[in-house]
Protein backbone atom coordinates (compact mmCIF):
# COMPACT_ATOMS: atom_id res chain seq x y z
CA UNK A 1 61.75 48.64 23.77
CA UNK A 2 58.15 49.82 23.15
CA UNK A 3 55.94 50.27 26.81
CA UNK A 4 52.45 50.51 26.37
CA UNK A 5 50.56 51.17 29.33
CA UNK A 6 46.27 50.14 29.52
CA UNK A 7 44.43 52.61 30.77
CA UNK A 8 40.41 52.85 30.82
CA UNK A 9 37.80 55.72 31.30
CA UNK A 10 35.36 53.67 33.81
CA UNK A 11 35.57 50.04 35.24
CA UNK A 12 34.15 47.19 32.79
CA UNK A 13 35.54 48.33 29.38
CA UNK A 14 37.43 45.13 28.48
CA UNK A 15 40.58 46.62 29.52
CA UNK A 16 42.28 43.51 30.77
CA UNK A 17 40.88 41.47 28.35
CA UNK A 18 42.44 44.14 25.44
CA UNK A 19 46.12 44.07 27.53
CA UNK A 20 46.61 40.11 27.53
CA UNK A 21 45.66 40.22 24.12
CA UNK A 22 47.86 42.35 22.68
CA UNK A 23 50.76 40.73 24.95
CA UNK A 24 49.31 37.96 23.50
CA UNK A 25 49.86 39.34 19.41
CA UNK A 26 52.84 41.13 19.97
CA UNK A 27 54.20 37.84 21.06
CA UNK A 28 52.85 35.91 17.76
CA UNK A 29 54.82 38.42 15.93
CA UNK A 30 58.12 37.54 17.09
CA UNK A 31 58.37 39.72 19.82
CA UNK A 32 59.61 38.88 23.34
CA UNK A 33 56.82 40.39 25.53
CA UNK A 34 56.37 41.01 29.25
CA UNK A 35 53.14 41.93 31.07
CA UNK A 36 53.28 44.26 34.54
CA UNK A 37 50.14 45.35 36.77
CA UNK A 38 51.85 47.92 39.32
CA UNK A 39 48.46 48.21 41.23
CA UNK A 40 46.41 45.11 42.33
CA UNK A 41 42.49 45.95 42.13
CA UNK A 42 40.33 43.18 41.31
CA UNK A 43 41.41 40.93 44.52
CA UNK A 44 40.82 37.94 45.58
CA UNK A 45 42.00 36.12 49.20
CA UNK A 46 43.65 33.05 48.30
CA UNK A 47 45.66 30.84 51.03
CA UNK A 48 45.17 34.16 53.77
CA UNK A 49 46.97 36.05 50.67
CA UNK A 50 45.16 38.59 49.07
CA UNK A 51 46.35 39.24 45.08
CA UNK A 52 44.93 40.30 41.59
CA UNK A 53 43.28 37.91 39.47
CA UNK A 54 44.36 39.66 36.43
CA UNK A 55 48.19 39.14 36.59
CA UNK A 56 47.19 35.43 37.33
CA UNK A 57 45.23 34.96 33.93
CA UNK A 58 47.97 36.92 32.11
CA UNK A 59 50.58 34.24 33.60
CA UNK A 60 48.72 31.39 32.65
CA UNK A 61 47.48 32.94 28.95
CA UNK A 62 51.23 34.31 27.94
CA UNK A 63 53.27 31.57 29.93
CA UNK A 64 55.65 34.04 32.25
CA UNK A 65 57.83 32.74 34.94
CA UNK A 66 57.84 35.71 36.86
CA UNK A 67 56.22 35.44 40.40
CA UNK A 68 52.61 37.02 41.48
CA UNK A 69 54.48 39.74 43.40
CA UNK A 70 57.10 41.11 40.91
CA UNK A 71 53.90 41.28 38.39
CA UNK A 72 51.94 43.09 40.68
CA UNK A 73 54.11 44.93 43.22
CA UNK A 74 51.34 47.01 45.10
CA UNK A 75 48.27 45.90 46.45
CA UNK A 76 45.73 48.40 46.40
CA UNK A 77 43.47 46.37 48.50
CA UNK A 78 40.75 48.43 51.23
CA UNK A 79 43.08 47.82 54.08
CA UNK A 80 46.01 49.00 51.77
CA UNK A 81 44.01 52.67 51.28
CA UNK A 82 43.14 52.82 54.60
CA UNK A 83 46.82 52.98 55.92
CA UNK A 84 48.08 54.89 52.92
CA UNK A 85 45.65 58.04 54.15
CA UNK A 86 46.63 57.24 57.47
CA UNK A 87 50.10 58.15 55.90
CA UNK A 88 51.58 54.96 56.26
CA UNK A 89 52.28 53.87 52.84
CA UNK A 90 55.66 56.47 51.74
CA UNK A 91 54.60 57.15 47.86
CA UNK A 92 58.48 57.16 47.13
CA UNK A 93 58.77 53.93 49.08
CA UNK A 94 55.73 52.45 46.22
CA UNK A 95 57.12 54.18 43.66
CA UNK A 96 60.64 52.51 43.94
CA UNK A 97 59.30 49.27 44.02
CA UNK A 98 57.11 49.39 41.40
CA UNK A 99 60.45 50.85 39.05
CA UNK A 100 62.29 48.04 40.03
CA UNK A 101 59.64 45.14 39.40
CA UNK A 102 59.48 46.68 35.85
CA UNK A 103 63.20 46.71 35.36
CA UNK A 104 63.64 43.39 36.27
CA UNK A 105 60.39 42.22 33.76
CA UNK A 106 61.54 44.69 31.42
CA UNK A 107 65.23 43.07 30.69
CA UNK A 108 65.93 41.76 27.18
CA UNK A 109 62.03 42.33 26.38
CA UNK A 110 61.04 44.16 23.00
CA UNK A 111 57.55 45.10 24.26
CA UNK A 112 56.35 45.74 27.79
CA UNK A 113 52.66 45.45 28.33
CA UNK A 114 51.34 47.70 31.86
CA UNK A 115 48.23 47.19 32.86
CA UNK A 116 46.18 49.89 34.31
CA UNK A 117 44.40 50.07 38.10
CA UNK A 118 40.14 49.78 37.57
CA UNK A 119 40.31 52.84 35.62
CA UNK A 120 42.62 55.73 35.13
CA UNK A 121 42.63 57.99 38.21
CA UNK A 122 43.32 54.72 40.68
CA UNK A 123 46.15 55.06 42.33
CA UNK A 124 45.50 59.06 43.08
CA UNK A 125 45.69 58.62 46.99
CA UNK A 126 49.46 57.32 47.06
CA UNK A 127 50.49 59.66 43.85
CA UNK A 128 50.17 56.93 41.53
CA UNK A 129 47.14 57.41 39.16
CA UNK A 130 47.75 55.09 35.59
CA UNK A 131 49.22 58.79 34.61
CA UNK A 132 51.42 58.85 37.30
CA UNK A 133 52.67 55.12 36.56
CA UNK A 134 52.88 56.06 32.98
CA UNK A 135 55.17 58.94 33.68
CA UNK A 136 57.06 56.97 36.05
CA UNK A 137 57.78 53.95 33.33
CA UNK A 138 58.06 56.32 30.46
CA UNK A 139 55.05 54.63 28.78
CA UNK A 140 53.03 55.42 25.62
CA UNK A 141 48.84 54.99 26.94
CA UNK A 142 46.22 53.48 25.01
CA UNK A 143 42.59 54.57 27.07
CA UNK A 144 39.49 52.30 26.52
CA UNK A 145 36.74 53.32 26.50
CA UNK A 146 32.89 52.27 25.87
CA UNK A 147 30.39 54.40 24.00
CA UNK A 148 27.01 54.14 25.29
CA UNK A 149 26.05 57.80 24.31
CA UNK A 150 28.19 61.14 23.45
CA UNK A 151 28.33 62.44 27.10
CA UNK A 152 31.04 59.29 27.56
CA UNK A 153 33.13 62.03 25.46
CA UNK A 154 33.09 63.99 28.73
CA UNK A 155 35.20 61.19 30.53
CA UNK A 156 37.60 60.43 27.28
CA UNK A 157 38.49 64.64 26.84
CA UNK A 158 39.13 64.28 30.77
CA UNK A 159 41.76 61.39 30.45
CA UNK A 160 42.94 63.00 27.87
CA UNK A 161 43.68 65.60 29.23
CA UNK A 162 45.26 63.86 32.16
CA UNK A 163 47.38 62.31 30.08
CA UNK A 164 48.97 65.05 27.70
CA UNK A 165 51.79 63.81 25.22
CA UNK A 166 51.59 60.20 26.27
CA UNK A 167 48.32 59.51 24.34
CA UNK A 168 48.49 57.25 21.93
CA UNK A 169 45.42 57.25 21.48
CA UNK A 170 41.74 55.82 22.17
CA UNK A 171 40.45 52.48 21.50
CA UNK A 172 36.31 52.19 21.73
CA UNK A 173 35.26 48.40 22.97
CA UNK A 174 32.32 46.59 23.06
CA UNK A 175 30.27 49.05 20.59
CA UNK A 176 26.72 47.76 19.87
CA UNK A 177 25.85 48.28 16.32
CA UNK A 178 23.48 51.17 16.73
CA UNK A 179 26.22 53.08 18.14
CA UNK A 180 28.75 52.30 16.00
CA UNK A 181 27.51 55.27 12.93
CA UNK A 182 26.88 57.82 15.36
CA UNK A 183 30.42 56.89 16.81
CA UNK A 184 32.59 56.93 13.44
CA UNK A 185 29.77 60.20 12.08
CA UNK A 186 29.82 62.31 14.57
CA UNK A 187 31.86 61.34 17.69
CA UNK A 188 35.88 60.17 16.31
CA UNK A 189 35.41 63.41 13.86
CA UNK A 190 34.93 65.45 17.22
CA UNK A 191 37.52 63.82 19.07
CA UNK A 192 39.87 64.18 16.24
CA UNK A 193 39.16 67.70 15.53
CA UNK A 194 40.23 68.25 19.24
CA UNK A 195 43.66 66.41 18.56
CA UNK A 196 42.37 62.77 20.06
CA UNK A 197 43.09 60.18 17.69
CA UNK A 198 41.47 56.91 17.99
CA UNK A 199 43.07 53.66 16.85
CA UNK A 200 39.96 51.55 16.59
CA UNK A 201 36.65 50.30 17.06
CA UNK A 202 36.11 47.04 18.34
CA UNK A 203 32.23 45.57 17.97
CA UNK A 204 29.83 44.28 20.40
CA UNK A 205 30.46 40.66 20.27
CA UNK A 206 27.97 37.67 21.31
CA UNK A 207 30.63 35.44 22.22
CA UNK A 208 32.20 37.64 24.63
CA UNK A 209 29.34 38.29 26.36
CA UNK A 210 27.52 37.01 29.46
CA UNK A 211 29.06 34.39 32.03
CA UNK A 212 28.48 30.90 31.96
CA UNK A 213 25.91 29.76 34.47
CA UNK A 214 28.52 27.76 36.78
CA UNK A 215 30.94 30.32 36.24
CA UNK A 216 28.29 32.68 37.64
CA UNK A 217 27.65 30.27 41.23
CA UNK A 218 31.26 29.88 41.57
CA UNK A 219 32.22 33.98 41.12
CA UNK A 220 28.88 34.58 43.68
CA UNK A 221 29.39 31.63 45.58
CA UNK A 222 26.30 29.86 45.01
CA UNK A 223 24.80 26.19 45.73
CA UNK A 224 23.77 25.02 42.31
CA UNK A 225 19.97 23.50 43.60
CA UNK A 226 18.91 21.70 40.13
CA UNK A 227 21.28 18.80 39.56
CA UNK A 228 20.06 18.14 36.22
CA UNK A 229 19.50 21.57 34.60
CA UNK A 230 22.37 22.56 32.35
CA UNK A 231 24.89 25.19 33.85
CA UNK A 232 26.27 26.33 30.47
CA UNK A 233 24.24 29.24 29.53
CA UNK A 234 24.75 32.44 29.45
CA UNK A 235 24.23 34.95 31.90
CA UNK A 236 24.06 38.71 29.96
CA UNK A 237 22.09 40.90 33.02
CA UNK A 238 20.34 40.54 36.15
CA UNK A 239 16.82 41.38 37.32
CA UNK A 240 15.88 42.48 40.87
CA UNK A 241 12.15 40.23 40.97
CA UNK A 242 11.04 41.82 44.29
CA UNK A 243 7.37 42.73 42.65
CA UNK A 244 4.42 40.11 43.23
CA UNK A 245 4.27 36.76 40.30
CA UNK A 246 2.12 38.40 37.69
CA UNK A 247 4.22 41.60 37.92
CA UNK A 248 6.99 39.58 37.56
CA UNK A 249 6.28 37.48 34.52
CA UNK A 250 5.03 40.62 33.08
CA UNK A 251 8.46 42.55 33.78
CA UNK A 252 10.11 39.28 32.61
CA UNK A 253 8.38 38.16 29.23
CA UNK A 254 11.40 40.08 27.29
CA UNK A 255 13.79 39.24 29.43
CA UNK A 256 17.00 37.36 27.57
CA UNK A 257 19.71 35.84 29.20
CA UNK A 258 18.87 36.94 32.61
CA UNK A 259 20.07 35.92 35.93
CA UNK A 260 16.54 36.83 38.31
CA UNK A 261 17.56 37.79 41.81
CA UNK A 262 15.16 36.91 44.28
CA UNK A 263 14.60 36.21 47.98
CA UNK A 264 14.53 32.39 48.51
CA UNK A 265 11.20 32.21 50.58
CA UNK A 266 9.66 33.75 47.49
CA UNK A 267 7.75 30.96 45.42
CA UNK A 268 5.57 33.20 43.92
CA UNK A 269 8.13 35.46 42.71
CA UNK A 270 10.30 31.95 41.38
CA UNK A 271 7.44 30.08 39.57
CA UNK A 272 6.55 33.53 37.63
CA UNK A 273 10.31 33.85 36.39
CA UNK A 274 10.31 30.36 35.30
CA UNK A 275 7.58 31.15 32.87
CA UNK A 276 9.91 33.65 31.24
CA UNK A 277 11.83 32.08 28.41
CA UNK A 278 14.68 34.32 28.33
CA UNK A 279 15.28 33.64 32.05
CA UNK A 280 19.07 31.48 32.39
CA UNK A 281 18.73 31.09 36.24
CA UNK A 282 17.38 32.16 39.39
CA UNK A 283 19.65 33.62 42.24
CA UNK A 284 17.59 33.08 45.49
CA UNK A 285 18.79 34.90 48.32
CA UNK A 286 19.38 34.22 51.97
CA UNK A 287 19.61 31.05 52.23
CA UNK A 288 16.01 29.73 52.08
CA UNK A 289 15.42 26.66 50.28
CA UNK A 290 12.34 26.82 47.75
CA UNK A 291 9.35 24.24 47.50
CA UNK A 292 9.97 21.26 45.95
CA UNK A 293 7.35 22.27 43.45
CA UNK A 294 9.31 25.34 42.14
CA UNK A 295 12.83 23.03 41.96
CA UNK A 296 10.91 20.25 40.11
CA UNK A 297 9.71 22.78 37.52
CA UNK A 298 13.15 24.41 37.04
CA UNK A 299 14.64 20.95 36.61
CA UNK A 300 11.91 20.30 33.64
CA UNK A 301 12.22 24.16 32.68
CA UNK A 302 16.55 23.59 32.23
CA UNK A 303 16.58 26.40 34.33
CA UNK A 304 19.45 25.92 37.24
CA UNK A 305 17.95 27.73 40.90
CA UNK A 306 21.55 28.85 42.50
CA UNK A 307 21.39 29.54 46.27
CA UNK A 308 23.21 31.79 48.41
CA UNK A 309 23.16 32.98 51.82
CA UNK A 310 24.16 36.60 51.19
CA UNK A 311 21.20 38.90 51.43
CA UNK A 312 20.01 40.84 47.98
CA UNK A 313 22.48 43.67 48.37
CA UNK A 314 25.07 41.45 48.46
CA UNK A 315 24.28 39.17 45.99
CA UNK A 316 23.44 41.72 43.66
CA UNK A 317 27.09 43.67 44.55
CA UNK A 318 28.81 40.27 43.44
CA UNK A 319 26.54 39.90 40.74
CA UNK A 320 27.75 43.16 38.98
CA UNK A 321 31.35 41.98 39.56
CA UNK A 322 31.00 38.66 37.87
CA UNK A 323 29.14 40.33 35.18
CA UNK A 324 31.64 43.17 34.68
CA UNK A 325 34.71 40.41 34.45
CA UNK A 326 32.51 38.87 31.39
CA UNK A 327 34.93 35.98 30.37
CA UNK A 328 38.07 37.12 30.33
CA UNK A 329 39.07 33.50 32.25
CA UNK A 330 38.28 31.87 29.30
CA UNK A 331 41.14 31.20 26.93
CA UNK A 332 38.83 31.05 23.86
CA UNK A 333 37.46 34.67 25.13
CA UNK A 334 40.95 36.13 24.94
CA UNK A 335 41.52 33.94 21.24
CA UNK A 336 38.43 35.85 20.29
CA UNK A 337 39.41 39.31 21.72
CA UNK A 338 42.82 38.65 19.50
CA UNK A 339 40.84 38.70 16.38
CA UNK A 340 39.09 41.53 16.97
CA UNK A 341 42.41 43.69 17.73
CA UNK A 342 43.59 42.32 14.56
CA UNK A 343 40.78 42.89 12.32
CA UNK A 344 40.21 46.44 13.66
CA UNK A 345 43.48 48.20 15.33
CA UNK A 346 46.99 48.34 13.69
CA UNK A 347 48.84 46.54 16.34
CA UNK A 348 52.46 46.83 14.62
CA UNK A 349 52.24 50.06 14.98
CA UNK A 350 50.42 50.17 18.28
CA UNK A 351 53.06 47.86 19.42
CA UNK A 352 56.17 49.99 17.97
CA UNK A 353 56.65 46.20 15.78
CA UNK A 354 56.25 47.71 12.52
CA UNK A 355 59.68 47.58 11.71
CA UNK A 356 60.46 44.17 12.79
């Protein structure tokens, strides 16, 4: 059995998106596959239960009849960390469990697919960074990693590092085309003349990126305001519109596929953003409810106002989160993210299924 463990250098690489998709080809090749996240991060209270979305989408996306709590045995939720360095979580205890969750996914499988905490050192507080889990499992790592610029090297020599033998090797996501010669020039020739091999590039792609507008209200919990305006754009970044209008419009004349955050008693602010044709929707904070003027232009405009009562911080701290996700919830997101392991990465051998 081949156990490939997830790992990433930073939060928001693509990393679960990558793991249910190569569950995902592994199984299309024949394979019996199961999928494990030891450490619950990106939570979510459901029924008074908190649990990982992640493990949720992978049960849905690669059919697995295993329960929520055998796919994700620990809970590394705030309240969780806060008793574990109160040293009342036992490491061994965690440890133990996790082993035994895998063991029982693990039976009769040819591949085993772990996925990684946020990001590699996770975990580090009960002993059980993706390293650690790796070690523990006896799984091979793939890290993923973004390049924005070469000092993300800094972060990819440190995992590396971290991880010794069990390095498989490095998989760059998301890579807009301006970075992609300086990446395969200058920065996989570095990395490979320090021993890191990388198993492939994957490009930027438009239809992975930005959230639906509805998607957006329901991840931010927002009142949708404009009942005719269409909620199926795409949200790609957010703007902060705390100037005065004509700063505003000015800031947001280039703007594309932006979500504009701004307080809700702030007409001025609204009416300049609508002017903005690369504006998909206004987030208007704490709970104010704008002039009719400003909804009736939106609704002409096809640009949704959402409403929430959280105050800016908040909002944006939600924002960020919904962003970061992307659309991994989408089925046709994870089709897509398929094709692009397949075009770009040699999965049979990633996968240990080249001899099938």
């Amino acid at each position: 059995m081949t156990t490939l463990l997830v790992t990433s250098t930073a939060e928001g690489t693509g990393k679960t998106a990558i793991t249910i998709a190569l569950a995902g080809l592994a199984r299309d090749r024949g394979a019996s596959v199961g999928y494990m996240k030891p450490k619950g991060t990106r939570l979510e209270s459901v029924v008074g239960k908190t649990r990982d979305q992640d493990p949720v989408l992978a049960k849905e996306h690669l059919g697995l009849d295993a329960d929520l709590e055998t796919l994700e045995p620990v809970v590394y939720s705030p309240t969780f960390v806060r008793e574990a360095i109160r040293g009342r979580e036992d490491p061994d205890v965690l440890r133990e469990r996790i082993v035994e969750r895998f063991e029982e996914l693990a039976a009769d499988r040819d591949v085993m697919v772990v996925e990684g905490g946020g990001r590699l050192w996770t975990g580090g507080i009960v002993e059980l960074t993706d390293a650690d889990v790796a070690s523990l499992l006896d799984a091979e790592v793939l890290l993923v990693s973004r390049y924005d610029d070469p000092t993300d090297l800094d972060d990819v020599l440190a995992a590396t590092e971290r991880l010794g033998d069990r390095l498989t090797g490095v998989l760059f996501n998301d890579i807009e085309g301006a970075d992609q010669d300086e990446l395969t020039e200058d920065a996989i020739p570095f990395l490979e003349g320090r021993g890191v091999e990388t198993v492939g590039v994957l490009p930027h792609d438009d239809d992975l990126a930005g959230v639906p507008v509805a998607d957006l209200a329901a991840g931010i919990g927002a009142e949708i305001l404009t009942a005719d305006a269409p909620t199926d754009g795409l949200v790609e970044r957010f703007d902060v519109g705390a100037m005065g209008g004509d700063a505003a419009f000015k800031r947001l004349r280039r703007a594309r596929g932006t979500a504009v955050v701004t307080g809700g008693d702030r007409p001025d602010v609204q009416a300049a953003a609508l002017e903005a044709p690369g504006v998909a929707c206004l987030v208007l904070t704490g709970g104010y409810r704008p002039p009719s003027t400003v909804v009736g232009k939106a609704e002409d405009r096809g640009v949704p106002l959402l409403s929430v009562r959280t105050d800016t911080r908040t909002t944006i701290d939600r924002l960020e989160e919904s962003l970061r996700t992307g659309r991994i919830r989408d089925p046709e997101a994870i089709a897509r993210v398929e094709e692009l392991l397949a075009e770009s990465v040699d999965v049979e051998a990633l996968l240990g299924l080249a001899d099938r």
